[in-house]
C-alpha atoms as a PDB file:
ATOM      1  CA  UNK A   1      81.992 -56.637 -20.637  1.00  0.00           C
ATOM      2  CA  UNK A   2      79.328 -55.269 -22.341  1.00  0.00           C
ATOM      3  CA  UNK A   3      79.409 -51.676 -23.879  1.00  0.00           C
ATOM      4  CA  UNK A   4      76.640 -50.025 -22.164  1.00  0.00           C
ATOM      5  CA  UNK A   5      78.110 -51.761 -18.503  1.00  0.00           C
ATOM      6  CA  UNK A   6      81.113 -50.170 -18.822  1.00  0.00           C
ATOM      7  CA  UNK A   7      79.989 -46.836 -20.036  1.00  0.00           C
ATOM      8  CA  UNK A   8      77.554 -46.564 -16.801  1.00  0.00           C
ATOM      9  CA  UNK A   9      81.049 -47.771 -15.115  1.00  0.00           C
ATOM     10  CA  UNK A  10      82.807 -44.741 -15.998  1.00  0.00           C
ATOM     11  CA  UNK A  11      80.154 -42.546 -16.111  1.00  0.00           C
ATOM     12  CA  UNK A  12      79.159 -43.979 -12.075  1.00  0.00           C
ATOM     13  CA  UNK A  13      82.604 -44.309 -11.109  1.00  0.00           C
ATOM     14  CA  UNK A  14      81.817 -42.539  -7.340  1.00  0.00           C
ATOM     15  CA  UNK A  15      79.178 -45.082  -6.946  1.00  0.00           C
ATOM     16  CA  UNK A  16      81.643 -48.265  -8.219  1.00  0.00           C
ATOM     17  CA  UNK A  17      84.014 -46.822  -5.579  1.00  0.00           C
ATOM     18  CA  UNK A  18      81.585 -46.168  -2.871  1.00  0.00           C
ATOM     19  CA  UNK A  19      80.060 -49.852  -3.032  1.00  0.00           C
ATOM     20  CA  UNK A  20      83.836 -51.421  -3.259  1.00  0.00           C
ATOM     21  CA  UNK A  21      85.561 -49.907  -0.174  1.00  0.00           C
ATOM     22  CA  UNK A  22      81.871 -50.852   1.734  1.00  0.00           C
ATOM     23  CA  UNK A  23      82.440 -54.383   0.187  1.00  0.00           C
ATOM     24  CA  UNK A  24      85.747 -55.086   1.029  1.00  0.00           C
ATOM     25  CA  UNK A  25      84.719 -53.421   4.497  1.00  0.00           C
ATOM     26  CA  UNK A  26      81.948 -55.619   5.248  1.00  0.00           C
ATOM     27  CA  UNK A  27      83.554 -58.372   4.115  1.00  0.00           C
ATOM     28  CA  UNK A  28      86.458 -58.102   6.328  1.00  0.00           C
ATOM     29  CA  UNK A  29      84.228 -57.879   9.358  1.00  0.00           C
ATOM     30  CA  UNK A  30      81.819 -60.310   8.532  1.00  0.00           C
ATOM     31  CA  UNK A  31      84.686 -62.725   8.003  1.00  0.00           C
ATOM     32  CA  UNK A  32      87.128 -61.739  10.812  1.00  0.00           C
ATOM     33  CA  UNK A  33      87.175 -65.070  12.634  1.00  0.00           C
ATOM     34  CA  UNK A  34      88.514 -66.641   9.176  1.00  0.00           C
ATOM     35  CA  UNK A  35      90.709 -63.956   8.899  1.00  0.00           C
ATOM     36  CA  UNK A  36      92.652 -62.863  12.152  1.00  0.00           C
ATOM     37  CA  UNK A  37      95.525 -64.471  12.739  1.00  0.00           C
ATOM     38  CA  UNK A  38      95.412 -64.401  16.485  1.00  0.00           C
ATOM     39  CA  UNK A  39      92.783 -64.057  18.775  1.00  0.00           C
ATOM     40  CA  UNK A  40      92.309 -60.228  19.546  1.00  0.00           C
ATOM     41  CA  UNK A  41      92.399 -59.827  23.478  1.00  0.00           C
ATOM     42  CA  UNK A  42      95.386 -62.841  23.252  1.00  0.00           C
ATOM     43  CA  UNK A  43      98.581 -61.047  25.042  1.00  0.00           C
ATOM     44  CA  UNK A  44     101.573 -61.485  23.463  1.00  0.00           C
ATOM     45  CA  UNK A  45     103.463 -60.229  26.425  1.00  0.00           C
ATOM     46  CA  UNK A  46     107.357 -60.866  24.683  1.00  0.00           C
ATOM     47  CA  UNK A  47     105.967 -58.496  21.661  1.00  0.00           C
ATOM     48  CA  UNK A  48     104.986 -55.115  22.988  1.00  0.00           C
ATOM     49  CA  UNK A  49     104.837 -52.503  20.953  1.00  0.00           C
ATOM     50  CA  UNK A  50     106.027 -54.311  18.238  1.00  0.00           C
ATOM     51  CA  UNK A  51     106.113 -52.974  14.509  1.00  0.00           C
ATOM     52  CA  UNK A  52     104.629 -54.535  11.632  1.00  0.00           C
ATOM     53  CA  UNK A  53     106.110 -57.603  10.953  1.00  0.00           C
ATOM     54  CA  UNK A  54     105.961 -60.903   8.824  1.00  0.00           C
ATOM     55  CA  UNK A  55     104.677 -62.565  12.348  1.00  0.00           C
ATOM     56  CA  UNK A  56     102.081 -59.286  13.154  1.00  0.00           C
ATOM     57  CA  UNK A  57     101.526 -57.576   9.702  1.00  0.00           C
ATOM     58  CA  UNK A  58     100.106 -54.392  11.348  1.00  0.00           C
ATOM     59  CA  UNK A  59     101.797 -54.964  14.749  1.00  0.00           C
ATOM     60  CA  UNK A  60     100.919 -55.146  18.569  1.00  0.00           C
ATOM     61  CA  UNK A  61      99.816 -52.414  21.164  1.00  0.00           C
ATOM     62  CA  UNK A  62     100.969 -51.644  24.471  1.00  0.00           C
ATOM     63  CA  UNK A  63      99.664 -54.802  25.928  1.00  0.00           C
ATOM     64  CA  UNK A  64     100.999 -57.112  22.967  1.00  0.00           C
ATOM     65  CA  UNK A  65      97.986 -57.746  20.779  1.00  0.00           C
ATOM     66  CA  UNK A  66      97.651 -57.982  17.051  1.00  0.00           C
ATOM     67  CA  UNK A  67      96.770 -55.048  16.140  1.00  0.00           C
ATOM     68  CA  UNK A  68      95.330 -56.847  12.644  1.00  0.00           C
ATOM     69  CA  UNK A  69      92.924 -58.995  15.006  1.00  0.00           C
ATOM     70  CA  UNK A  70      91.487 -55.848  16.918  1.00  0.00           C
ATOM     71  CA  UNK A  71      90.681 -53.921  13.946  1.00  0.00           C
ATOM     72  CA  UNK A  72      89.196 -57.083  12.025  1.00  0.00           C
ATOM     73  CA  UNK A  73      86.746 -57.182  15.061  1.00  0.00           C
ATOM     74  CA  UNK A  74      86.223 -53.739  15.991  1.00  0.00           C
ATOM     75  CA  UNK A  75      84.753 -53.483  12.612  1.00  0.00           C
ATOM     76  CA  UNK A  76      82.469 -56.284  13.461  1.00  0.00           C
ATOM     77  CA  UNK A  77      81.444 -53.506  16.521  1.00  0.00           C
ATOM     78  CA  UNK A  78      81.602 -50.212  14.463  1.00  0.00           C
ATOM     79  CA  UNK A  79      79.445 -52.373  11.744  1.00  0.00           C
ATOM     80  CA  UNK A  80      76.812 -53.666  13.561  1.00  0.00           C
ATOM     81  CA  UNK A  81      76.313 -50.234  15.845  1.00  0.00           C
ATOM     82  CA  UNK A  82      75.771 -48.380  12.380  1.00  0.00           C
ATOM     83  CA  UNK A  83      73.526 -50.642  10.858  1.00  0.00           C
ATOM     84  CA  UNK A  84      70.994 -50.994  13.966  1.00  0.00           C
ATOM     85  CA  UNK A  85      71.096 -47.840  15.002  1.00  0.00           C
ATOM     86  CA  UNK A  86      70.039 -46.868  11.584  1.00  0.00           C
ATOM     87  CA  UNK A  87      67.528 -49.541  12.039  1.00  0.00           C
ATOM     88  CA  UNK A  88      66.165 -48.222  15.075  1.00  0.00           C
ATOM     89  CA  UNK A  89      66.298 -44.508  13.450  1.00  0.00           C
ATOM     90  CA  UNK A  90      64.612 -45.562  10.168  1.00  0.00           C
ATOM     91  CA  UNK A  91      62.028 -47.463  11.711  1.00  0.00           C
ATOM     92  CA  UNK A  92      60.759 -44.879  14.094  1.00  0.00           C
ATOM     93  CA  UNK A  93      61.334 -42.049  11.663  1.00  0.00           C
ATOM     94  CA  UNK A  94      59.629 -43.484   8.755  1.00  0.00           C
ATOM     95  CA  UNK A  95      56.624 -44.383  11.166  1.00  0.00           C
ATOM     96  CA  UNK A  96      55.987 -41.314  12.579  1.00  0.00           C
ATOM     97  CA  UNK A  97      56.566 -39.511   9.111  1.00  0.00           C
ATOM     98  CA  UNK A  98      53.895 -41.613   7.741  1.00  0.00           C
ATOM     99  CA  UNK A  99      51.474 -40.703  10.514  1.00  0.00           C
ATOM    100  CA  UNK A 100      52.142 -37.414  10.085  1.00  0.00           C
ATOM    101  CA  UNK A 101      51.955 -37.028   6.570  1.00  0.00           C
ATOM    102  CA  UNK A 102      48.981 -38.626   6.169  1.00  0.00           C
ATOM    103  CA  UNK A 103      46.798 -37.927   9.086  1.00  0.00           C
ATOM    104  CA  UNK A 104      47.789 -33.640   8.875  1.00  0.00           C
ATOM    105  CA  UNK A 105      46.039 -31.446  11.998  1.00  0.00           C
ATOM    106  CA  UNK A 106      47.693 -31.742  15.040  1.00  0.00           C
ATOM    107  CA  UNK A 107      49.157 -34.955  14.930  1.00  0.00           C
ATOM    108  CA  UNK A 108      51.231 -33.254  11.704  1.00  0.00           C
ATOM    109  CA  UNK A 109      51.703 -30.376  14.355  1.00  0.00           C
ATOM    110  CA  UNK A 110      52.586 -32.663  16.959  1.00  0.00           C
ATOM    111  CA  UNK A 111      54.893 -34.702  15.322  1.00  0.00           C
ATOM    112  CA  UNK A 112      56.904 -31.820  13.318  1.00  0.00           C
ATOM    113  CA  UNK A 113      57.254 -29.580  16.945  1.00  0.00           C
ATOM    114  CA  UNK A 114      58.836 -32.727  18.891  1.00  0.00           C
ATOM    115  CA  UNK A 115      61.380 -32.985  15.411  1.00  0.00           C
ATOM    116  CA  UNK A 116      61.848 -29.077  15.395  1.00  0.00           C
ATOM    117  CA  UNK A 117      62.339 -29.579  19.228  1.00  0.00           C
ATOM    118  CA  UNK A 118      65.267 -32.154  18.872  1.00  0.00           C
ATOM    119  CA  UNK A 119      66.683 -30.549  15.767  1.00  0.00           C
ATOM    120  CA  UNK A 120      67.083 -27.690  18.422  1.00  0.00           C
ATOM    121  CA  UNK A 121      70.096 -29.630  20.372  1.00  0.00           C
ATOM    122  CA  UNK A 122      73.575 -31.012  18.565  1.00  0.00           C
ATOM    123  CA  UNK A 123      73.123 -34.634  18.109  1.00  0.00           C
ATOM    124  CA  UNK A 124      76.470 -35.318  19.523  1.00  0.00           C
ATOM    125  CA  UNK A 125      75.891 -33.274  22.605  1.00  0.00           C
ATOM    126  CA  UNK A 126      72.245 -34.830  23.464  1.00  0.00           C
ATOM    127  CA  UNK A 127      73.947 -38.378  23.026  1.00  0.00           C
ATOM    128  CA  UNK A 128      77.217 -37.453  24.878  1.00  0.00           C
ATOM    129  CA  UNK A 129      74.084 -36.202  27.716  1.00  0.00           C
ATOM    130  CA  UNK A 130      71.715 -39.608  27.408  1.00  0.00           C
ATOM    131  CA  UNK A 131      74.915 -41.093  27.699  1.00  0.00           C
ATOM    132  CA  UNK A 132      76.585 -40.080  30.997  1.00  0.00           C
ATOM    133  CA  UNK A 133      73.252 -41.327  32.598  1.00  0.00           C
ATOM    134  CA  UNK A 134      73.576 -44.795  31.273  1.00  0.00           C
ATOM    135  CA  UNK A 135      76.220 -47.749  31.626  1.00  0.00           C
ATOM    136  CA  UNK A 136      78.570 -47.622  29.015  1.00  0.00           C
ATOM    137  CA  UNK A 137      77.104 -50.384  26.983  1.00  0.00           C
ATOM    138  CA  UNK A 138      77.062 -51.521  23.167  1.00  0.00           C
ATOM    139  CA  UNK A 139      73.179 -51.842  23.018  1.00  0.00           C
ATOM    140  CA  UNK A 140      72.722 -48.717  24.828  1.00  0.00           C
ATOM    141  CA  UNK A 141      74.657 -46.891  22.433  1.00  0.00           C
ATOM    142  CA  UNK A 142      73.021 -48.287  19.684  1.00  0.00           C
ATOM    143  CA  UNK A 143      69.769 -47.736  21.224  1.00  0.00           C
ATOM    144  CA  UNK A 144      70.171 -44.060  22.052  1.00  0.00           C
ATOM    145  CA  UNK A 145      72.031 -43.203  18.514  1.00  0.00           C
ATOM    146  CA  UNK A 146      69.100 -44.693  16.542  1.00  0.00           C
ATOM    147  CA  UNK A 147      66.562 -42.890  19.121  1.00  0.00           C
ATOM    148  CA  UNK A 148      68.299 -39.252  18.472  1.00  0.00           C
ATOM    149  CA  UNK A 149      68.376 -39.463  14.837  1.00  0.00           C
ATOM    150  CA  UNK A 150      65.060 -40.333  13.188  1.00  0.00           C
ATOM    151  CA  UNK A 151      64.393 -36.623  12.900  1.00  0.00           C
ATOM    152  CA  UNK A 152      65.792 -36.133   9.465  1.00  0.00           C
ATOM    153  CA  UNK A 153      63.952 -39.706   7.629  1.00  0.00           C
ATOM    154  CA  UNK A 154      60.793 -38.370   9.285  1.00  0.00           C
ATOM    155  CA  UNK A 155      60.535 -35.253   7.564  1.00  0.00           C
ATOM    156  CA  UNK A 156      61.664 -36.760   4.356  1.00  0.00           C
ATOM    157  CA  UNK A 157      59.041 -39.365   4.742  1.00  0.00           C
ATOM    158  CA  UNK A 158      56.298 -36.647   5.591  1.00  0.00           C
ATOM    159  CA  UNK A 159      57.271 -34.796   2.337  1.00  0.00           C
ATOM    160  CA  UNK A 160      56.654 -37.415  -0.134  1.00  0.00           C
ATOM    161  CA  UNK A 161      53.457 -38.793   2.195  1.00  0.00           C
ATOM    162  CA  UNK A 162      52.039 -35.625   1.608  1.00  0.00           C
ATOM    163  CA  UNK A 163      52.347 -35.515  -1.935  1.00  0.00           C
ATOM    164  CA  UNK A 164      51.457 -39.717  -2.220  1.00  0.00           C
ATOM    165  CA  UNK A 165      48.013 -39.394  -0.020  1.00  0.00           C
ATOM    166  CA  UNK A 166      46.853 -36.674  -3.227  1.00  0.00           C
ATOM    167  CA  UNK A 167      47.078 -39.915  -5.762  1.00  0.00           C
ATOM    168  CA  UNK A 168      44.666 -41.141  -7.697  1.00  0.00           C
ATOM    169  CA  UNK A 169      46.009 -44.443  -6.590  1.00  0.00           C
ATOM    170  CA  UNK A 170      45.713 -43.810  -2.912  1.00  0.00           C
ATOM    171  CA  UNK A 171      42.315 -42.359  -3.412  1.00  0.00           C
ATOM    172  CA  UNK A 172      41.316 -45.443  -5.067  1.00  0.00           C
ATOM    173  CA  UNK A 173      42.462 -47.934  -2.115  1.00  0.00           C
ATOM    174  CA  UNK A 174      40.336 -45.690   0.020  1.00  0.00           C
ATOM    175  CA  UNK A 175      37.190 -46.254  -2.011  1.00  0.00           C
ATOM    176  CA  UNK A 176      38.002 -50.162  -2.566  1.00  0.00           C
ATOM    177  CA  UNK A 177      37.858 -50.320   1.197  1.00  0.00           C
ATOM    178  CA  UNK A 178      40.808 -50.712   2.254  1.00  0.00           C
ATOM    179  CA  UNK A 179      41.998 -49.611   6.273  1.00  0.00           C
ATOM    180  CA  UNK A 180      44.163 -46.547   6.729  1.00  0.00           C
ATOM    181  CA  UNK A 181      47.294 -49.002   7.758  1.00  0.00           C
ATOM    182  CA  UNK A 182      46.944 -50.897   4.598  1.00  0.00           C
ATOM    183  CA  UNK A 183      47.131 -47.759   2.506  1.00  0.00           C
ATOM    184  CA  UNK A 184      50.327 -46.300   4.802  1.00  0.00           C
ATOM    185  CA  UNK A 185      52.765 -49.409   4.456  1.00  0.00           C
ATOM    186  CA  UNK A 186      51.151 -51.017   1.206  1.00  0.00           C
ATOM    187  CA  UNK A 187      50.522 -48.126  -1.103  1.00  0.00           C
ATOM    188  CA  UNK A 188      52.045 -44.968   0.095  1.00  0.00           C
ATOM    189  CA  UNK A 189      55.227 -46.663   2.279  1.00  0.00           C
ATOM    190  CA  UNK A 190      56.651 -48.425  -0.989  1.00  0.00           C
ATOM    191  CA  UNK A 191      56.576 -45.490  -3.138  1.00  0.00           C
ATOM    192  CA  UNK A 192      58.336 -43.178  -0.070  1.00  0.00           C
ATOM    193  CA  UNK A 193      61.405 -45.886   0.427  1.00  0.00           C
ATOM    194  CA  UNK A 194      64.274 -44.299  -2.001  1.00  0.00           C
ATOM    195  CA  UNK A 195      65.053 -41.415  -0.095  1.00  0.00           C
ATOM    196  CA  UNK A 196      65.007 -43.047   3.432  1.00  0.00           C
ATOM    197  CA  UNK A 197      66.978 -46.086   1.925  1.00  0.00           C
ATOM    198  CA  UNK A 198      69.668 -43.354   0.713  1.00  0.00           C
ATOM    199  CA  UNK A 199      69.158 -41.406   3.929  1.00  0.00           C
ATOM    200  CA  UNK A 200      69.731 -44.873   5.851  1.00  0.00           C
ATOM    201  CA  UNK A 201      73.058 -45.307   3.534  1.00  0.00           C
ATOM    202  CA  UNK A 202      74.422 -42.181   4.646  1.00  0.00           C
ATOM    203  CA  UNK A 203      73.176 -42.766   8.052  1.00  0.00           C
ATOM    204  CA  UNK A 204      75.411 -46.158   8.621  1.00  0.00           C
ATOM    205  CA  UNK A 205      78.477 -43.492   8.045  1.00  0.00           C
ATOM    206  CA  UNK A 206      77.216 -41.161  10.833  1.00  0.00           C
ATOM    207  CA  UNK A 207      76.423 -43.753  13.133  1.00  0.00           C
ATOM    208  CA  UNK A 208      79.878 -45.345  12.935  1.00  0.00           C
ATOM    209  CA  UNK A 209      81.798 -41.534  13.528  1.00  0.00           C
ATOM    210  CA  UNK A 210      79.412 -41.261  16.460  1.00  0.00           C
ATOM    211  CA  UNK A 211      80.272 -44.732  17.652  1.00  0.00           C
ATOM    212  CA  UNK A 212      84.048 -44.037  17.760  1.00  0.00           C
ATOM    213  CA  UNK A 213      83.761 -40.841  18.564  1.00  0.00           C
ATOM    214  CA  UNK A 214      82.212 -42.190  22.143  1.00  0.00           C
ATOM    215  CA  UNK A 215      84.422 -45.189  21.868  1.00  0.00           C
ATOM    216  CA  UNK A 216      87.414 -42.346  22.146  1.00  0.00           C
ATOM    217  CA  UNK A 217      86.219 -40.955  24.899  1.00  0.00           C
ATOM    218  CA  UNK A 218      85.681 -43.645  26.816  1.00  0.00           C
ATOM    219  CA  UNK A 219      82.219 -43.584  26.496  1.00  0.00           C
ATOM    220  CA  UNK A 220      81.691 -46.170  24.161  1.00  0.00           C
ATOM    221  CA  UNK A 221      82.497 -50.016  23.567  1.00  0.00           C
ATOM    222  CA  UNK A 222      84.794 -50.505  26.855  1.00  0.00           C
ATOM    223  CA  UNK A 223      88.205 -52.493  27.137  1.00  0.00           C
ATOM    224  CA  UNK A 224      89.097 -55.509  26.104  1.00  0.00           C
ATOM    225  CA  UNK A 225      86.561 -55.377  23.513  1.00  0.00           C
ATOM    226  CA  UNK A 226      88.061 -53.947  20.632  1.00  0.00           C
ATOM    227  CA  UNK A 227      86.420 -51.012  18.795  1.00  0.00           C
ATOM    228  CA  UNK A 228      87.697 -48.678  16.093  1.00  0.00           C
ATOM    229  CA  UNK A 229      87.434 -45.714  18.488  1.00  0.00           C
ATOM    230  CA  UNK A 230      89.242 -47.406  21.685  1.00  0.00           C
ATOM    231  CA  UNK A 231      92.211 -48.163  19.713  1.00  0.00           C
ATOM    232  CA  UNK A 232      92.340 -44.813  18.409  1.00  0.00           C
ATOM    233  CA  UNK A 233      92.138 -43.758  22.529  1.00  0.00           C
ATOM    234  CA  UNK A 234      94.705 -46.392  23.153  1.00  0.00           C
ATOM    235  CA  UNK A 235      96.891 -45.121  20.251  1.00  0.00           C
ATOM    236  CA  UNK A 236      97.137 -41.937  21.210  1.00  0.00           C
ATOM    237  CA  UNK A 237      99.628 -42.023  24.313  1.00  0.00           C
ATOM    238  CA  UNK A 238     102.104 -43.994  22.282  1.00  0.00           C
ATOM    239  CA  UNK A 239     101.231 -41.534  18.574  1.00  0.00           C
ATOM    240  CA  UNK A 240     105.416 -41.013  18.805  1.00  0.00           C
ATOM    241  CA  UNK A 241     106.505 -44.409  19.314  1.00  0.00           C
ATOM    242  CA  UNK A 242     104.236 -46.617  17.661  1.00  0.00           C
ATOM    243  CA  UNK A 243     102.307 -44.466  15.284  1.00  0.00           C
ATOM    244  CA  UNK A 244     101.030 -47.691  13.817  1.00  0.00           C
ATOM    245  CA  UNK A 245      98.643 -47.701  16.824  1.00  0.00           C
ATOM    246  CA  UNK A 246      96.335 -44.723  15.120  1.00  0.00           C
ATOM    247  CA  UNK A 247      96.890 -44.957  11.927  1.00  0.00           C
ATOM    248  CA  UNK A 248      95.649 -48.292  10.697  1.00  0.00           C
ATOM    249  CA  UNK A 249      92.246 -47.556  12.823  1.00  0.00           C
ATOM    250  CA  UNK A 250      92.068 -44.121  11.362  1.00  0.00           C
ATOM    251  CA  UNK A 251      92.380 -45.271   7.980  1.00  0.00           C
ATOM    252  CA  UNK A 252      89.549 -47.740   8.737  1.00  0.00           C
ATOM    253  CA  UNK A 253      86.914 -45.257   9.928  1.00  0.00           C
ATOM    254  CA  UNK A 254      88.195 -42.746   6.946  1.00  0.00           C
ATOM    255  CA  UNK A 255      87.477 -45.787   4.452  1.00  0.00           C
ATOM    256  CA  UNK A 256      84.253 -47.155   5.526  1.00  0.00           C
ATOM    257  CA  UNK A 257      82.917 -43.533   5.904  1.00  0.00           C
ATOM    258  CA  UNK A 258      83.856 -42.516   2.481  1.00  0.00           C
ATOM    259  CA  UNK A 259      82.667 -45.805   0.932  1.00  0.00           C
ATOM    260  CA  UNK A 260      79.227 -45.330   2.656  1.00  0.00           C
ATOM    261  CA  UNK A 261      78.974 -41.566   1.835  1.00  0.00           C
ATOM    262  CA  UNK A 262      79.922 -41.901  -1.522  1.00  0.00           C
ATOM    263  CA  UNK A 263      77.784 -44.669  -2.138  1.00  0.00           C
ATOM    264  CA  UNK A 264      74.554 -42.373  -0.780  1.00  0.00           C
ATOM    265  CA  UNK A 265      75.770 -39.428  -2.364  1.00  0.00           C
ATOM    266  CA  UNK A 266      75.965 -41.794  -5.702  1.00  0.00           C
ATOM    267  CA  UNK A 267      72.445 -43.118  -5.255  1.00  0.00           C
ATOM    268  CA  UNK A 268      70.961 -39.836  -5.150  1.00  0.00           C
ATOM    269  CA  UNK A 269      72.257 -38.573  -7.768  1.00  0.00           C
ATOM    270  CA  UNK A 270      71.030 -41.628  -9.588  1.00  0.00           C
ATOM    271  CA  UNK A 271      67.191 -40.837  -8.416  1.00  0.00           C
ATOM    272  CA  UNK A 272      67.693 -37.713  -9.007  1.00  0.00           C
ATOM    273  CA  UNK A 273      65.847 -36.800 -12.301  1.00  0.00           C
ATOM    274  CA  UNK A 274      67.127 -33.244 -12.842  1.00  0.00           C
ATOM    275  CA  UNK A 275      70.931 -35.265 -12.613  1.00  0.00           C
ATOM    276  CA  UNK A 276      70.325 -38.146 -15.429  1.00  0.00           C
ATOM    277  CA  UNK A 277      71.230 -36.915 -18.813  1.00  0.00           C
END
């Protein structure tokens, strides 16, 4: 290995860590079907409650499934509800950011109330709300997530439109000719995307506690499909006798949370020039 790799190794060791435990995270989803050993709503009715074992290596719940197989899959679910809800959040935050930064007046003073407005109410709360009203559904949850948390990548992508629309390079697409969308998502989008790509980072680790979170309560992914936060719920009336039930989903949510925030937190300090020494 060269030198200089492994001294940014040590010297970046958050950011190695951060990127392995999403790796091996991702991974294991992605590849679940190759990996579970059992099909996850199969009932394994003469193995209740069983501990881990050479035949179930992180045992069965109440109803005899692998617990392996659930929490292979439910990280498909947790996953996929993080990375399109920060879809969905990124692409209406950076749009209206851009608009906003660019145009000023009062579609600036339009846009920035409605954010001040929404900043006003928890985001867990105003989900848990647009929730109730709605059918307990994956693509609802992933819809209203991403819709209740653009508020943040706007104003970040209002900042640095503000200061991008004042340079010489944007000022010289404008007398070349070119149209107002052009210059947003050809010249001034480009040179805005590293703090919404490390705000979308630590966005997938949000999205994922808010997706168990409802999951717990029952608002979320519903029985049989198996999510992170469901087995937690259905852990939690058997946390004496088979503490197996909460802990291995626990320690799943705690790992792909801390890979994804310290992988953010790592990237900003990299783009951060006041950091880099």
């Amino acid at each position: 290995m060269p030198r200089r790799l492994r001294r940014f190794l040590c010297r970046q060791s958050m950011l190695v860590l951060g990127l392995g435990l999403v790796l091996i995270m991702s991974l294991a989803a992605v590849a679940a079907p190759l990996l579970a050993p059992y099909d996850p709503d199969a009932l394994h009715l003469d193995a209740i409650l069983a501990p881990p074992s050479s035949e179930f290596l992180l045992g069965t719940d109440r109803l005899g499934r692998d617990v392996l197989s659930r929490l292979l899959y439910g990280g498909r679910v947790s996953l996929w509800v993080g990375f399109v809800a920060v879809g969905i959040s990124t692409i209406v935050g950076v749009t209206l950011g851009l608009v906003s930064g660019y145009f000023r007046g009062w579609v600036d003073e339009v846009v920035m109330r409605v954010v001040d407005v929404m900043l006003c109410f928890p985001s867990f709360f105003l989900i848990l709300s647009v929730i109730a009203f709605l059918e307990p559904d994956l693509v609802n949850i992933m819809i209203v997530i991403g819709l209740t948390s653009w508020m943040g990548v706007a104003r970040l992508v209002r900042a640095e439109t503000l200061s991008l629309r004042e340079r010489a390079f944007v000022a010289a697409a404008r007398l070349a000719g070119c149209s107002t969308a052009r210059i947003l998502w050809r010249h001034i989008l480009p040179n805005a995307l590293a703090p919404v790509l490390i705000s979308a980072t630590l966005g997938v680790a949000g999205a994922i506690l808010v997706e168990s979170s409802l999951s717990f309560l029952g608002l979320g992914v519903q029985p049989p499909d198996a999510s992170w936060g469901n087995m937690l719920q259905d852990g939690k009336a058997s946390l004496e006798t088979a503490p197996w039930l909460s802990i291995y989903p626990g320690a799943a949510i705690l790992l792909t949370v801390l890979g994804y925030n310290l992988l953010g937190e790592s990237l900003r300090d990299l783009s951060d020039p006041r950091l880099k020494r």
